[in-house]
N, C-alpha and C. Protein backbone atom coordinates (compact mmCIF):
# COMPACT_ATOMS: atom_id res chain seq x y z
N UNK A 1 42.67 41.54 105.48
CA UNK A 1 42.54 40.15 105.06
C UNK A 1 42.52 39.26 106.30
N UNK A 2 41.57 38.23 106.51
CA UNK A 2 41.50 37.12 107.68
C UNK A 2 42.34 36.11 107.27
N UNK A 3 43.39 35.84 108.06
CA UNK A 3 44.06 34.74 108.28
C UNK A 3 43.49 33.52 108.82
N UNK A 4 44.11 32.21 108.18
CA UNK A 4 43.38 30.95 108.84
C UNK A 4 43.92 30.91 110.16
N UNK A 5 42.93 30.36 110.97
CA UNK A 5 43.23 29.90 112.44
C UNK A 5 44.53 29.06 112.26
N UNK A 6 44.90 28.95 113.56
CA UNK A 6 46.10 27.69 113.83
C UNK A 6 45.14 26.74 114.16
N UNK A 7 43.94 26.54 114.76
CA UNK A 7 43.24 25.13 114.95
C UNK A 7 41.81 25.26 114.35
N UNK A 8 41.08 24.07 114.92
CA UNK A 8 39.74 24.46 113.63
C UNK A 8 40.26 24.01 112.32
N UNK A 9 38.49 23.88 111.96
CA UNK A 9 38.63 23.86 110.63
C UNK A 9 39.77 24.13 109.50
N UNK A 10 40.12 25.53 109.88
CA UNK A 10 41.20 26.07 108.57
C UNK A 10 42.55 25.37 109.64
N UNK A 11 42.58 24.99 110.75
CA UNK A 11 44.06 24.74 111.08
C UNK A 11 44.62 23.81 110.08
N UNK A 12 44.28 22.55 109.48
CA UNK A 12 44.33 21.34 108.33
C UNK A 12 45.21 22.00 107.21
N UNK A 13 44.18 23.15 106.88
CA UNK A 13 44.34 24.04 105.21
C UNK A 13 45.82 24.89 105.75
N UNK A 14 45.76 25.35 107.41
CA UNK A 14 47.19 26.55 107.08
C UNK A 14 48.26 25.57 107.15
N UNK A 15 48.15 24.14 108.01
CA UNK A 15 49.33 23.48 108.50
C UNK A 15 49.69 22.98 106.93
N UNK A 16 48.59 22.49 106.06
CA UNK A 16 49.71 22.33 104.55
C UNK A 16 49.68 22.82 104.17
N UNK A 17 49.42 24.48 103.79
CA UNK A 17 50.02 25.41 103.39
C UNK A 17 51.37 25.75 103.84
N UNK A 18 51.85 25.77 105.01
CA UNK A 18 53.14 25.97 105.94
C UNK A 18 53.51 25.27 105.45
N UNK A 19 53.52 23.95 105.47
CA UNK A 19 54.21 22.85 104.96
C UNK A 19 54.39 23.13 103.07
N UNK A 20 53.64 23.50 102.66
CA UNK A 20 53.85 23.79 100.86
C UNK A 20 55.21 24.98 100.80
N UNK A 21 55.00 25.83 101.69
CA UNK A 21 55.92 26.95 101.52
C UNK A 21 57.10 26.49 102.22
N UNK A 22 57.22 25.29 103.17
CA UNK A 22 58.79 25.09 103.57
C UNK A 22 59.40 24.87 102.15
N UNK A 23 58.63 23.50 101.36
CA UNK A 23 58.97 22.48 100.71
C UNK A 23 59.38 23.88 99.84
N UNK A 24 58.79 25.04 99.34
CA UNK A 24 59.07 25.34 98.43
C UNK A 24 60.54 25.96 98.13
N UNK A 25 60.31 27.06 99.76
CA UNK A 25 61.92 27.18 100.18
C UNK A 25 63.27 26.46 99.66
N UNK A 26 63.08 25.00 100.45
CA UNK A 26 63.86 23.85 100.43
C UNK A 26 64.01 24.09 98.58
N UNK A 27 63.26 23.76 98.27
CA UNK A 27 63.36 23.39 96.48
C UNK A 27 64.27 25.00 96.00
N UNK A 28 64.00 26.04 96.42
CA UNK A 28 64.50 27.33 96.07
C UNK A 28 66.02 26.80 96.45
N UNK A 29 66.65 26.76 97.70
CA UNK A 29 67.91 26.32 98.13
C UNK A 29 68.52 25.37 97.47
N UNK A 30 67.96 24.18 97.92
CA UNK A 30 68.57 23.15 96.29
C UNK A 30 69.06 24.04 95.24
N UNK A 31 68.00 24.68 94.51
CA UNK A 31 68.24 25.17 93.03
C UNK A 31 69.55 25.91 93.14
N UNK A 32 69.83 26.42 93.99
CA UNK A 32 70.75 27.76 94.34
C UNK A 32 71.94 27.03 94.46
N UNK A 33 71.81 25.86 95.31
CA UNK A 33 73.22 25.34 95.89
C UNK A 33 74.08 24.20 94.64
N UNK A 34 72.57 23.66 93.76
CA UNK A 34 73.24 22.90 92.69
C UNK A 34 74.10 23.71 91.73
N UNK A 35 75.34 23.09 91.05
CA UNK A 35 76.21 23.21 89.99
C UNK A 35 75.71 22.89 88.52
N UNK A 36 75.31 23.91 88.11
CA UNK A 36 74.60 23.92 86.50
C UNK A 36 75.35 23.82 85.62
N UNK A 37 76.19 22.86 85.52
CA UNK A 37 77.37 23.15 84.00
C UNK A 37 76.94 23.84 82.67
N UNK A 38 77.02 25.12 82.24
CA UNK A 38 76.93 25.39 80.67
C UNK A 38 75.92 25.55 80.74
N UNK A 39 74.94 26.68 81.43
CA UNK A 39 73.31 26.60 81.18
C UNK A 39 73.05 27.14 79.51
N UNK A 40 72.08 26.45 78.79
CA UNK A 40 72.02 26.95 78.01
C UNK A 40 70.43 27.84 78.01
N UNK A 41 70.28 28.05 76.77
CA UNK A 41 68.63 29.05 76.83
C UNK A 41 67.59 28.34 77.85
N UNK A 42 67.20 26.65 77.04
CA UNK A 42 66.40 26.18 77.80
C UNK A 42 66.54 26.33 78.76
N UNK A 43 67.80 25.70 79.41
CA UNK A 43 67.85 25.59 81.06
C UNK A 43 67.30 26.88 81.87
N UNK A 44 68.30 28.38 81.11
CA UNK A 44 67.82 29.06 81.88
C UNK A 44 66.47 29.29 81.64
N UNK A 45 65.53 29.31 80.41
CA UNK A 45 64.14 29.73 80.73
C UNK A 45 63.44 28.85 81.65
N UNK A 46 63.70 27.48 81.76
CA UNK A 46 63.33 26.43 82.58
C UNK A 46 63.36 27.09 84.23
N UNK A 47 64.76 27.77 84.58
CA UNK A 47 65.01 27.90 85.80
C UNK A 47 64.29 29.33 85.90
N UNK A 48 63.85 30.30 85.31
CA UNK A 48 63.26 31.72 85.65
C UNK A 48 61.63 30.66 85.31
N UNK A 49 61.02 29.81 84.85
CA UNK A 49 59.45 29.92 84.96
C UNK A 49 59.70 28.82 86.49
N UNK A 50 60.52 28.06 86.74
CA UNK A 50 60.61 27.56 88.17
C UNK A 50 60.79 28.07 89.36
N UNK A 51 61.69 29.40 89.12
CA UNK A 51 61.87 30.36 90.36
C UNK A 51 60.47 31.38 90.13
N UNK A 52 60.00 31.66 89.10
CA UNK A 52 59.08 32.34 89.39
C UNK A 52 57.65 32.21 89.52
N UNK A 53 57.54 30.28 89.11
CA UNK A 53 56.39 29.78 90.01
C UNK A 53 56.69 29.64 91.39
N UNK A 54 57.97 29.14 92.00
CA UNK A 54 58.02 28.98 93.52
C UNK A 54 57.65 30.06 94.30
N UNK A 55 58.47 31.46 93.73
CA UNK A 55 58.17 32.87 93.99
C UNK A 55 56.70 33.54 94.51
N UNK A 56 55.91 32.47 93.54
CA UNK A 56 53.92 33.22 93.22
C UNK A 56 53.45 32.04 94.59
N UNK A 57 54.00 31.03 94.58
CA UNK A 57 53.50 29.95 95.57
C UNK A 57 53.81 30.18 97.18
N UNK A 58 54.84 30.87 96.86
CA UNK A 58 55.50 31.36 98.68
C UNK A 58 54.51 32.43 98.81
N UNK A 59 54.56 33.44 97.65
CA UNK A 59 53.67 34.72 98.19
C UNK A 59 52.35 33.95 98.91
N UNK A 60 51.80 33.75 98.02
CA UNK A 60 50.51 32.94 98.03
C UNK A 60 49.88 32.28 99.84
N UNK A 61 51.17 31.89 100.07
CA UNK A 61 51.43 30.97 101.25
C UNK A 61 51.65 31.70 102.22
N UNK A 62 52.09 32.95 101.77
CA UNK A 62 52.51 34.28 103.03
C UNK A 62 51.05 35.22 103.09
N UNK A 63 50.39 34.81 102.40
CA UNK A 63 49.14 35.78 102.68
C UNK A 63 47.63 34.97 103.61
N UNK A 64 48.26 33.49 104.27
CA UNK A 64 47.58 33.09 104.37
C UNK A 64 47.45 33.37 105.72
């Protein structure tokens, strides 16, 4: 698989990609470090389709 350049054209596309996958990190940590009182069903199905879109978005971001 070809990786985008660091400059050029694709440098634009990898630097906010890098930047999509910090933010996503960051948002993963938050989730982790907040105090969830009493999760109930929703919450948790809420928090497994959120960890496991961030999950598909980091990969995504690691193959670039």
């Amino acid at each position: 698989m070809r990786k985008l350049p660091d400059h050029g054209p694709g440098g634009a596309l990898r630097a906010l990609l890098v930047a999509c996958q910090a933010d996503e990190v960051e948002h993963r940590d938050q989730a982790r470090a907040a105090a969830i009182a009493g999760p109930g069903r929703l919450t948790l199905g809420w928090q497994w389709l959120v960890g496991a879109g961030s999950a598909l978005a980091v990969l995504a971001a690691r193959r670039v």
